[in-house]
Protein backbone atom coordinates (compact mmCIF):
# COMPACT_ATOMS: atom_id res chain seq x y z
CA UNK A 1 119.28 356.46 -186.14
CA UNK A 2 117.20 360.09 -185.59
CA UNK A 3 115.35 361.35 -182.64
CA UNK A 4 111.98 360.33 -184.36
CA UNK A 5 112.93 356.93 -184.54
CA UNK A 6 114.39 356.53 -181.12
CA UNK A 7 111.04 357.98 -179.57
CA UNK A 8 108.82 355.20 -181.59
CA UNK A 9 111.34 352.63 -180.42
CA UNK A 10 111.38 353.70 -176.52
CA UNK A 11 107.23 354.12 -176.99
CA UNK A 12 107.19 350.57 -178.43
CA UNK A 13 109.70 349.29 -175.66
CA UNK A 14 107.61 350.69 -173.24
CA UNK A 15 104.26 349.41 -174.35
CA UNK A 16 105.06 346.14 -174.52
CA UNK A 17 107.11 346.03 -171.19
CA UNK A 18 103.63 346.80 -169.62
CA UNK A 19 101.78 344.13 -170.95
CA UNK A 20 102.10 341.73 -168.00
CA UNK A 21 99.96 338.90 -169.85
CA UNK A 22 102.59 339.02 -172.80
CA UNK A 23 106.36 339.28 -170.43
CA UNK A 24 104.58 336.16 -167.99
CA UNK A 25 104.41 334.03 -171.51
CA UNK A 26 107.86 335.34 -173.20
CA UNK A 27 109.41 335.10 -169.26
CA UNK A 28 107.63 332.23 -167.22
CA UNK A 29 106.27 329.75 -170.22
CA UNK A 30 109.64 328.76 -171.25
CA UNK A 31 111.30 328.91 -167.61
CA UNK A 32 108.21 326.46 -166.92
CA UNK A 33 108.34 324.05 -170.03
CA UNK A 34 112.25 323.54 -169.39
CA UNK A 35 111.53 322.18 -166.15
CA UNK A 36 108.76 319.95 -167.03
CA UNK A 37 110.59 318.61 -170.17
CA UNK A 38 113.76 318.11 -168.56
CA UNK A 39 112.64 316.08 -165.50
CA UNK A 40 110.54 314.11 -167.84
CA UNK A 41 113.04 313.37 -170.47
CA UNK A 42 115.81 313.00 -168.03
CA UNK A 43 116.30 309.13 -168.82
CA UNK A 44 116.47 310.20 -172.36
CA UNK A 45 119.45 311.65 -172.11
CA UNK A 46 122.16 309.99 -170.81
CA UNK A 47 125.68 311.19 -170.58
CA UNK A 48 127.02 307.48 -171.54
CA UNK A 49 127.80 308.13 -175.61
CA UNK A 50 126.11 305.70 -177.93
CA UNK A 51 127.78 305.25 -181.28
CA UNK A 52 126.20 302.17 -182.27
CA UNK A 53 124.45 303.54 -185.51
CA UNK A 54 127.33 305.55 -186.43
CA UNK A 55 128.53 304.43 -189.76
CA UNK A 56 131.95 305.49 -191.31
CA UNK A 57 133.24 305.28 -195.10
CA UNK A 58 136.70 304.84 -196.02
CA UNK A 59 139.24 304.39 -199.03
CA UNK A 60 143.03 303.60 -198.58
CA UNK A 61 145.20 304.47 -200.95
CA UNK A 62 148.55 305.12 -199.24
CA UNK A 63 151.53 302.99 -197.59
CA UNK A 64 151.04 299.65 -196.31
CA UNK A 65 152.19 300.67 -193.04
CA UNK A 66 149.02 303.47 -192.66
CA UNK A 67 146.58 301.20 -194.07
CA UNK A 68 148.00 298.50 -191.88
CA UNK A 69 147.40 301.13 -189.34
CA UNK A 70 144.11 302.28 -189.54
CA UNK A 71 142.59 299.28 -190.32
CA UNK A 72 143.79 298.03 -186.50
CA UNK A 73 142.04 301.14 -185.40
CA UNK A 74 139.04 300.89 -187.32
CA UNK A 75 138.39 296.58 -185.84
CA UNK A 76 139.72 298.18 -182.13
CA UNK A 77 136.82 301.14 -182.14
CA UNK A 78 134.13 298.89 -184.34
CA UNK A 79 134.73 296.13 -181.29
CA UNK A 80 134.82 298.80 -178.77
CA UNK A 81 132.29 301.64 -179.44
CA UNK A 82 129.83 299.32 -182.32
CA UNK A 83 131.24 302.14 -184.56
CA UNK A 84 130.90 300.44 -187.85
CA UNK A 85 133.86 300.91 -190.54
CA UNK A 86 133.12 299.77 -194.59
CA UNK A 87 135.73 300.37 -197.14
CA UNK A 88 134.86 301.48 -200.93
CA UNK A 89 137.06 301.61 -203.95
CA UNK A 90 135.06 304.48 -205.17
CA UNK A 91 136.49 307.96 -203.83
CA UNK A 92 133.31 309.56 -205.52
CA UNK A 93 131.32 307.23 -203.73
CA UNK A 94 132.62 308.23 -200.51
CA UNK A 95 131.97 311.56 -201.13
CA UNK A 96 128.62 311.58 -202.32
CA UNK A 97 127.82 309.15 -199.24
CA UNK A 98 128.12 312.00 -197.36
CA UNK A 99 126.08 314.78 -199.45
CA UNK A 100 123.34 312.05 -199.17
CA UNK A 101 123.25 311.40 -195.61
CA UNK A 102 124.58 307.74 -195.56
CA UNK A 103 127.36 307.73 -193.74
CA UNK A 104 128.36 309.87 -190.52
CA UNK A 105 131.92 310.12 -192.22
CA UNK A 106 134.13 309.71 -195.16
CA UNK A 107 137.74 309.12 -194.39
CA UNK A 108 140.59 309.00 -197.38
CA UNK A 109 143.93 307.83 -196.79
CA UNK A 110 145.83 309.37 -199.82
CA UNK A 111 149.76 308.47 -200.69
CA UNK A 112 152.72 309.60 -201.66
CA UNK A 113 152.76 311.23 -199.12
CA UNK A 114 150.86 309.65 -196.49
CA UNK A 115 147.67 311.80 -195.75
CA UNK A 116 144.48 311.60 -194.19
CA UNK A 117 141.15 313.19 -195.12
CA UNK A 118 138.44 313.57 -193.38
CA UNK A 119 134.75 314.28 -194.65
CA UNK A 120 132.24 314.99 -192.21
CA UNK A 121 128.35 315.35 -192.55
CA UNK A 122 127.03 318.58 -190.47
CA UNK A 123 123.90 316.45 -189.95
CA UNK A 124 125.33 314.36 -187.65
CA UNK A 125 126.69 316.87 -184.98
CA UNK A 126 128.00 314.40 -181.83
CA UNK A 127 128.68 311.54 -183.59
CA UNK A 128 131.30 313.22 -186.48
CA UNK A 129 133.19 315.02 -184.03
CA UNK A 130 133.41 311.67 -181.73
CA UNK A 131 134.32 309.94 -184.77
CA UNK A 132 137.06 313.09 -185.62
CA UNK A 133 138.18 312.99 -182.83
CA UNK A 134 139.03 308.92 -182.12
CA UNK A 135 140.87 309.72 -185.97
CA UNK A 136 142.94 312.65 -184.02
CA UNK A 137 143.97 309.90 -181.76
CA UNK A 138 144.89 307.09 -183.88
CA UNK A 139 146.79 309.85 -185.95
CA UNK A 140 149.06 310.77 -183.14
CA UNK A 141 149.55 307.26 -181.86
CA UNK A 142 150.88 306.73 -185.35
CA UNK A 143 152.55 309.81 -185.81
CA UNK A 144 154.30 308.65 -182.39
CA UNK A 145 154.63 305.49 -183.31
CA UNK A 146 156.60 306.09 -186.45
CA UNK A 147 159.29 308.52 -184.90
CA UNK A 148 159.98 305.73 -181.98
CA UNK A 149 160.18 303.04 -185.15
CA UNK A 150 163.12 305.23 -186.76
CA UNK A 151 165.37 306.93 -183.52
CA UNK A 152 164.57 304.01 -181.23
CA UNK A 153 163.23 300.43 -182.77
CA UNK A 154 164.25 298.50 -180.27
CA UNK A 155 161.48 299.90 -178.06
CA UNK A 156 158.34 299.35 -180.07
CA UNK A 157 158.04 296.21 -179.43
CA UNK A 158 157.01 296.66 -176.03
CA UNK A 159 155.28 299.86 -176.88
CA UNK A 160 153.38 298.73 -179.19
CA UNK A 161 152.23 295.14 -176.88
CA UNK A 162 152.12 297.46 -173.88
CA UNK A 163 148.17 298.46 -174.28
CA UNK A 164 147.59 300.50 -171.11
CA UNK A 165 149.74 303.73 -172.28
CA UNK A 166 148.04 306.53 -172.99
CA UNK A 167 148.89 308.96 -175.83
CA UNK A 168 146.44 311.29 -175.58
CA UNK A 169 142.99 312.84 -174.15
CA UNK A 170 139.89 312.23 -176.00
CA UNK A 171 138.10 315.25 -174.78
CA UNK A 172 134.77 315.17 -176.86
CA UNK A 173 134.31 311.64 -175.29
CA UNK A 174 133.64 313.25 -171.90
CA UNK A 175 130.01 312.66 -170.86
CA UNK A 176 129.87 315.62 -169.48
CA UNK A 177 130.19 317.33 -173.02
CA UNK A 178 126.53 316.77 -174.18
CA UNK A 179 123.66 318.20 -172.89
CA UNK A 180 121.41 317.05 -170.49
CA UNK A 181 117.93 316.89 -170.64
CA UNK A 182 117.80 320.24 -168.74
CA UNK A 183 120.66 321.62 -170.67
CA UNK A 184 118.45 320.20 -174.23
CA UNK A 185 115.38 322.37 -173.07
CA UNK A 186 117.01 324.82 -171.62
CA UNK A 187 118.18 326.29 -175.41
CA UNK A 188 115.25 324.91 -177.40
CA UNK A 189 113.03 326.34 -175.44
CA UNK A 190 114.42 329.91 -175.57
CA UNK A 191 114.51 329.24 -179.49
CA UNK A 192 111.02 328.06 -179.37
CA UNK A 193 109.40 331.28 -176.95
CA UNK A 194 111.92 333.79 -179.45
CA UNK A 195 109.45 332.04 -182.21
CA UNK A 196 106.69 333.66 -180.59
CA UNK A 197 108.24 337.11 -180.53
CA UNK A 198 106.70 337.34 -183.78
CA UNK A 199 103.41 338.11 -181.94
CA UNK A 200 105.25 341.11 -180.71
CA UNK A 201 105.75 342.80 -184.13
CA UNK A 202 102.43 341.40 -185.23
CA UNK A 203 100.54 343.42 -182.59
CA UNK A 204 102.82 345.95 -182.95
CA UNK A 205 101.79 347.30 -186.26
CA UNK A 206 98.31 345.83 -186.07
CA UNK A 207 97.24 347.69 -182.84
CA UNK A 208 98.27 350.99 -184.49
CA UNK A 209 96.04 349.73 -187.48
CA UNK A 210 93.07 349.05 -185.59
CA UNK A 211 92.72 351.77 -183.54
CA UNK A 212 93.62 354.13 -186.38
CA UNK A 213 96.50 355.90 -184.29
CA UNK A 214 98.89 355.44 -187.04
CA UNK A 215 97.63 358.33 -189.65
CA UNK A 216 97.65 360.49 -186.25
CA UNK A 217 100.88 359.82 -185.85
CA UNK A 218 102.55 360.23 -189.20
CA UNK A 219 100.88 363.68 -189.18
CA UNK A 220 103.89 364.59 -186.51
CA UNK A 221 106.95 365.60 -188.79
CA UNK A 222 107.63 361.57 -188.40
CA UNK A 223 108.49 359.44 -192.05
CA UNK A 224 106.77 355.88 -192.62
CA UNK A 225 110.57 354.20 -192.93
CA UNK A 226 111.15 355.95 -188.80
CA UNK A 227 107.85 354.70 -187.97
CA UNK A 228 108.52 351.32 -189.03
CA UNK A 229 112.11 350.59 -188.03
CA UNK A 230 111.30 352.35 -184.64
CA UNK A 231 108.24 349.93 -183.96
CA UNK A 232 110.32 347.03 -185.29
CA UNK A 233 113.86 348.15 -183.16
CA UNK A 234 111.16 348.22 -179.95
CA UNK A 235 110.19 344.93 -180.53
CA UNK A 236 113.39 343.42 -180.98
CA UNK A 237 114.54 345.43 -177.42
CA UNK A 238 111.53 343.70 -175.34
CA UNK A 239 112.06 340.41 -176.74
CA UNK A 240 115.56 340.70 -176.13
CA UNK A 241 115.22 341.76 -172.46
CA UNK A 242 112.82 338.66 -172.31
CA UNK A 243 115.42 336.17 -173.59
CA UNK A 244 118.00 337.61 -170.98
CA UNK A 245 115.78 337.21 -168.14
CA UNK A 246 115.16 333.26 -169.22
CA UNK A 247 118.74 333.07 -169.71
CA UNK A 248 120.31 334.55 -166.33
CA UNK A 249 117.29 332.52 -164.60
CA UNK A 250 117.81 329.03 -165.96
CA UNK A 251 121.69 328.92 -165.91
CA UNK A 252 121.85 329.99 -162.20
CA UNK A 253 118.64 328.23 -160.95
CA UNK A 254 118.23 325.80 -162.79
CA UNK A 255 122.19 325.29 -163.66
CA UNK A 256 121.20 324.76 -167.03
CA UNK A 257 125.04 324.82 -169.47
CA UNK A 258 125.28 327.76 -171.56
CA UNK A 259 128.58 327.36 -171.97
CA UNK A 260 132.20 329.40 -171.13
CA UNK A 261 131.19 331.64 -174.27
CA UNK A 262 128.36 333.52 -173.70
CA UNK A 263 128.53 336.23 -176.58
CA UNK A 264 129.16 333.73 -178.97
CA UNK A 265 125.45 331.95 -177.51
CA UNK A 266 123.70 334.93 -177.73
CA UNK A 267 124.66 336.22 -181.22
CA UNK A 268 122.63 333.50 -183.07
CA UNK A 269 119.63 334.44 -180.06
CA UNK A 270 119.52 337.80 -181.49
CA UNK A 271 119.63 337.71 -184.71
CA UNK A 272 116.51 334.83 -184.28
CA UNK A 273 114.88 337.78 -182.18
CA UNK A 274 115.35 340.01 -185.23
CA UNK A 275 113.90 337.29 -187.71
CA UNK A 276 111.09 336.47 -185.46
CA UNK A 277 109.61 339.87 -185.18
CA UNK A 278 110.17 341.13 -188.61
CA UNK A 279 107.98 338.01 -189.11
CA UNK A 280 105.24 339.17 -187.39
CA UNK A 281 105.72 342.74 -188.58
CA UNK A 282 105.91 341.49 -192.29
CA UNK A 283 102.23 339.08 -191.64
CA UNK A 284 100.71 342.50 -190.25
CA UNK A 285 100.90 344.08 -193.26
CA UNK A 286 100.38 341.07 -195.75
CA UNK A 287 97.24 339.82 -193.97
CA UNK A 288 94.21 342.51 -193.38
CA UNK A 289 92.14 339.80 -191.30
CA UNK A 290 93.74 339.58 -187.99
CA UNK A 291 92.47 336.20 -187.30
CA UNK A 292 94.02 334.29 -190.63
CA UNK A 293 96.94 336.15 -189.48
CA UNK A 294 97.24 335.25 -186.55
CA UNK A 295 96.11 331.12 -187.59
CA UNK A 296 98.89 331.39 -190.33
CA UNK A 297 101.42 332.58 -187.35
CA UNK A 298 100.08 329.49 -185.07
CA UNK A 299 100.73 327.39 -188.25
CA UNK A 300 104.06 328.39 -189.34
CA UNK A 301 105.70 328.55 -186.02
CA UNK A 302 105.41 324.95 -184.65
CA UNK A 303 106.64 324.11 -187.94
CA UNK A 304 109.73 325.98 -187.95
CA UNK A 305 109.96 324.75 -184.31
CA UNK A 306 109.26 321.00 -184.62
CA UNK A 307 112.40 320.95 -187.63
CA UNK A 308 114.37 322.64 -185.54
CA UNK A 309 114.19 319.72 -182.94
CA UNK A 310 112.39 322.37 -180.03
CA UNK A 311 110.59 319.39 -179.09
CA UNK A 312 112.30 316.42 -179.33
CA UNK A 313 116.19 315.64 -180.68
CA UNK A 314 115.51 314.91 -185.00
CA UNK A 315 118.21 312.18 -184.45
CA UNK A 316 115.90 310.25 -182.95
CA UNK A 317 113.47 310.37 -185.84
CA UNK A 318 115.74 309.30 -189.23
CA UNK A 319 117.37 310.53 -191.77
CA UNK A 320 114.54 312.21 -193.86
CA UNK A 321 113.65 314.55 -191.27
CA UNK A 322 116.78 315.71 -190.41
CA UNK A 323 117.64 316.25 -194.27
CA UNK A 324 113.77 318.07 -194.11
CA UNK A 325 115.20 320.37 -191.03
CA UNK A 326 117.65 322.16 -193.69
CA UNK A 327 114.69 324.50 -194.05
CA UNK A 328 114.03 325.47 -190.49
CA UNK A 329 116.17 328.40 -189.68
CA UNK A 330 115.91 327.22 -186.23
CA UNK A 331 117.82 324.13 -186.67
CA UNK A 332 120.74 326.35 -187.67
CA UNK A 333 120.23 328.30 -184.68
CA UNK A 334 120.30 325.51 -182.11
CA UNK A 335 122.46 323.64 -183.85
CA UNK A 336 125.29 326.77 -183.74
CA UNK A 337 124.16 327.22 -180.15
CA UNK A 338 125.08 323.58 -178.97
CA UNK A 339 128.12 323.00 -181.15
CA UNK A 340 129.43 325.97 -179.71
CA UNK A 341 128.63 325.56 -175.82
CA UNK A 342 129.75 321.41 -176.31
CA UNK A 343 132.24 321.95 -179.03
CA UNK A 344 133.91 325.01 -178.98
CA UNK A 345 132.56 324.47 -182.51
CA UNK A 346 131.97 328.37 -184.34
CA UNK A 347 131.59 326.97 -187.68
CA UNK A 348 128.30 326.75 -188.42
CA UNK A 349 127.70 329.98 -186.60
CA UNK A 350 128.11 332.78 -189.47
CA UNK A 351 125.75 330.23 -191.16
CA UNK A 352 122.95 330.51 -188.60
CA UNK A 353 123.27 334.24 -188.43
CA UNK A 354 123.17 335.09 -192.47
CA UNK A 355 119.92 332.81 -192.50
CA UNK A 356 118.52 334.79 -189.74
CA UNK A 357 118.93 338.05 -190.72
CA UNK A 358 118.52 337.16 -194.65
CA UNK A 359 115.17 336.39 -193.79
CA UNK A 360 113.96 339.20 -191.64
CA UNK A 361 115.72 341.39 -194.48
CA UNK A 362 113.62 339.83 -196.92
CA UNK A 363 110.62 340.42 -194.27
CA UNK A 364 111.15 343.74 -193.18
CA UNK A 365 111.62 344.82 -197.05
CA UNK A 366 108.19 343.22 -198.08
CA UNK A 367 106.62 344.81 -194.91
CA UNK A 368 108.32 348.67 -196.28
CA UNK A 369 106.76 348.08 -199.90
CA UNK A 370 103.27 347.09 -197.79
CA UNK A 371 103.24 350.25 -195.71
CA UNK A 372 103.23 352.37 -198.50
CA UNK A 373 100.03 351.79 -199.45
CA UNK A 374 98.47 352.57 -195.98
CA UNK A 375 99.03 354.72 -192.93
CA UNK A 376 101.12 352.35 -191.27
């Protein structure tokens, strides 16, 4: 990175820190709206797990004594959670069940030798890893079970009639591993306001434009490419400095959980930030008319929020939505950020961070070709 470009980006960083009407709406709107939303929505989100509508696919084709097995577990958790368990013949079936969306899982029970596989749909982020993890447990019970059946058989009787034992902790059953309603506003709405950093590199590149200070400064021994990443670098820093602010605030305030790893929250933050204002950069240049641009900003951005679930959890709304919320690069984001802070979950995280910054690529590189053609 030159000199040249560092000076745009520190001008740029500077600028923006001084607008006091833009920092109070990046800083204090989402601080605000999180406090609101989560007293008001409290009720809404209970920590008691309901697994009621979770439905589970399965096909056995192993020993008698698994199938035996599971199908004890599968009437024990249907009686005791409402999880509901339907067998198919059809392997293929089970499979596509889950590329569709109709079941939360697809479990196989394979032979010779005894395996167990489980499919799981991304779409369904508590309830599949509830549902994994109940399958962990039943696995070691029977793991357990069939060592004690071959050095000791004498004792499984009364193990196995002896229903108060305990073989092992069913962590992602805790309560206290899903968020709040606090906790629920406290990320989407630092998504949501990182949405908005878009204005940012909007007026960024359009307030150089309109007061014609652009040409004036590309006369300085400074290249269009320095001008542009430097203006686009400064937006990211402000925004960035924004999000920390709402981040320190509302986790020791407002005790809002983001988590034990911190670095892994705010990797998917920032590359949104990058997205968000190579947005704006990338409508500055496409649109002459600042006020379609700005309309077709305020249009596009409670989209991408609203599939994203920044307003309310999609699991409340069906199936089509959330297959519909594939599209909204912020659904990736939160989802990554809440299966990682609940979960210890990183897998859909290099996901949410190529469709970040595969987008503001694709942004920044059709706001280059624009600035050729003008002084900015």
């Amino acid at each position: 990175m030159g000199m040249n470009t560092l000076r745009i980006l520190a001008k740029e960083f500077k600028q923006n820190a001084r607008d006091g009407k833009a920092n109070i709406m990046m800083v204090l709107f989402p601080v605000v709206v999180m406090i609101i939303l989560g007293a008001a929505f409290s009720g809404a989100f209970g920590s008691s797990v309901d697994l009621s509508n979770v439905r589970v696919l399965y096909s056995i084709n192993s020993s008698h004594q698994l199938s035996e097995g599971f199908k004890g577990f599968a009437d024990e958790v249907g009686r005791e959670l409402g999880i509901v368990f339907e067998e198919t013949a059809d392997e293929n079936e089970g499979i596509k069940s889950i590329s569709d969306g109709t079941y939360s899982c697809f479990i196989a029970l394979d032979g010779n030798p005894d395996a167990i596989r489980l499919h799981k749909n991304a779409r369904y982020d508590f309830e599949a890893n509830m549902v994994e993890s109940l399958l962990k447990t039943f696995i070691k019970r029977y793991d357990a079970i069939s060592v004690i059946a071959v050095e000791n058989p004498a004792a499984l009787g009364g193990i196995m009639s002896d229903t108060s034992m305990d073989y092992t902790e069913i962590h992602s059953l805790d309560g206290k591993r899903r968020p709040g309603s606090l906790d629920y506003y406290g990320v989407t709405m630092l998504t949501l306001i990182l949405m908005y950093a878009s204005m940012t590199g909007f007026y960024g590149i359009k307030s150089e434009q309109n007061m014609k200070t652009g040409g004036r400064i590309l006369c300085a021994p400074i290249r269009k490419h320095e001008m542009l990443i430097g203006k686009v670098l400064g937006g990211i820093a402000v925004t960035l400095a924004q999000a920390g602010i709402v981040i320190v605030f509302s986790k020791y305030v407002l005790n809002v959980n983001w988590g034990n790893d911190i670095t892994a929250v705010i990797l998917p933050v920032i590359t949104e930030s990058i997205m968000a204002v190579s947005l704006g950069t990338a409508t500055a240049f496409l649109f002459k008319n600042e006020g379609t641009a700005v309309g077709i900003l305020n249009t596009i951005i409670p989209v991408v929020v609203f599939f994203g679930g920044g307003y309310i959890p999609l699991s409340n709304l069906g199936q089509g939505i959330l297959k519909i919320s594939a599209i909204s690069p912020l659904k990736w984001t939160n989802d990554a950020i809440f299966r990682i802070i609940y979960n210890s979950d990183y897998s859909i995280l290099p996901t949410a961070i190529l469709i970040n910054l595969g987008a503001a690529a694709v942004l920044i590189a059709i706001a280059a070709l624009c600035s050729r053609r003008e002084g900015v």
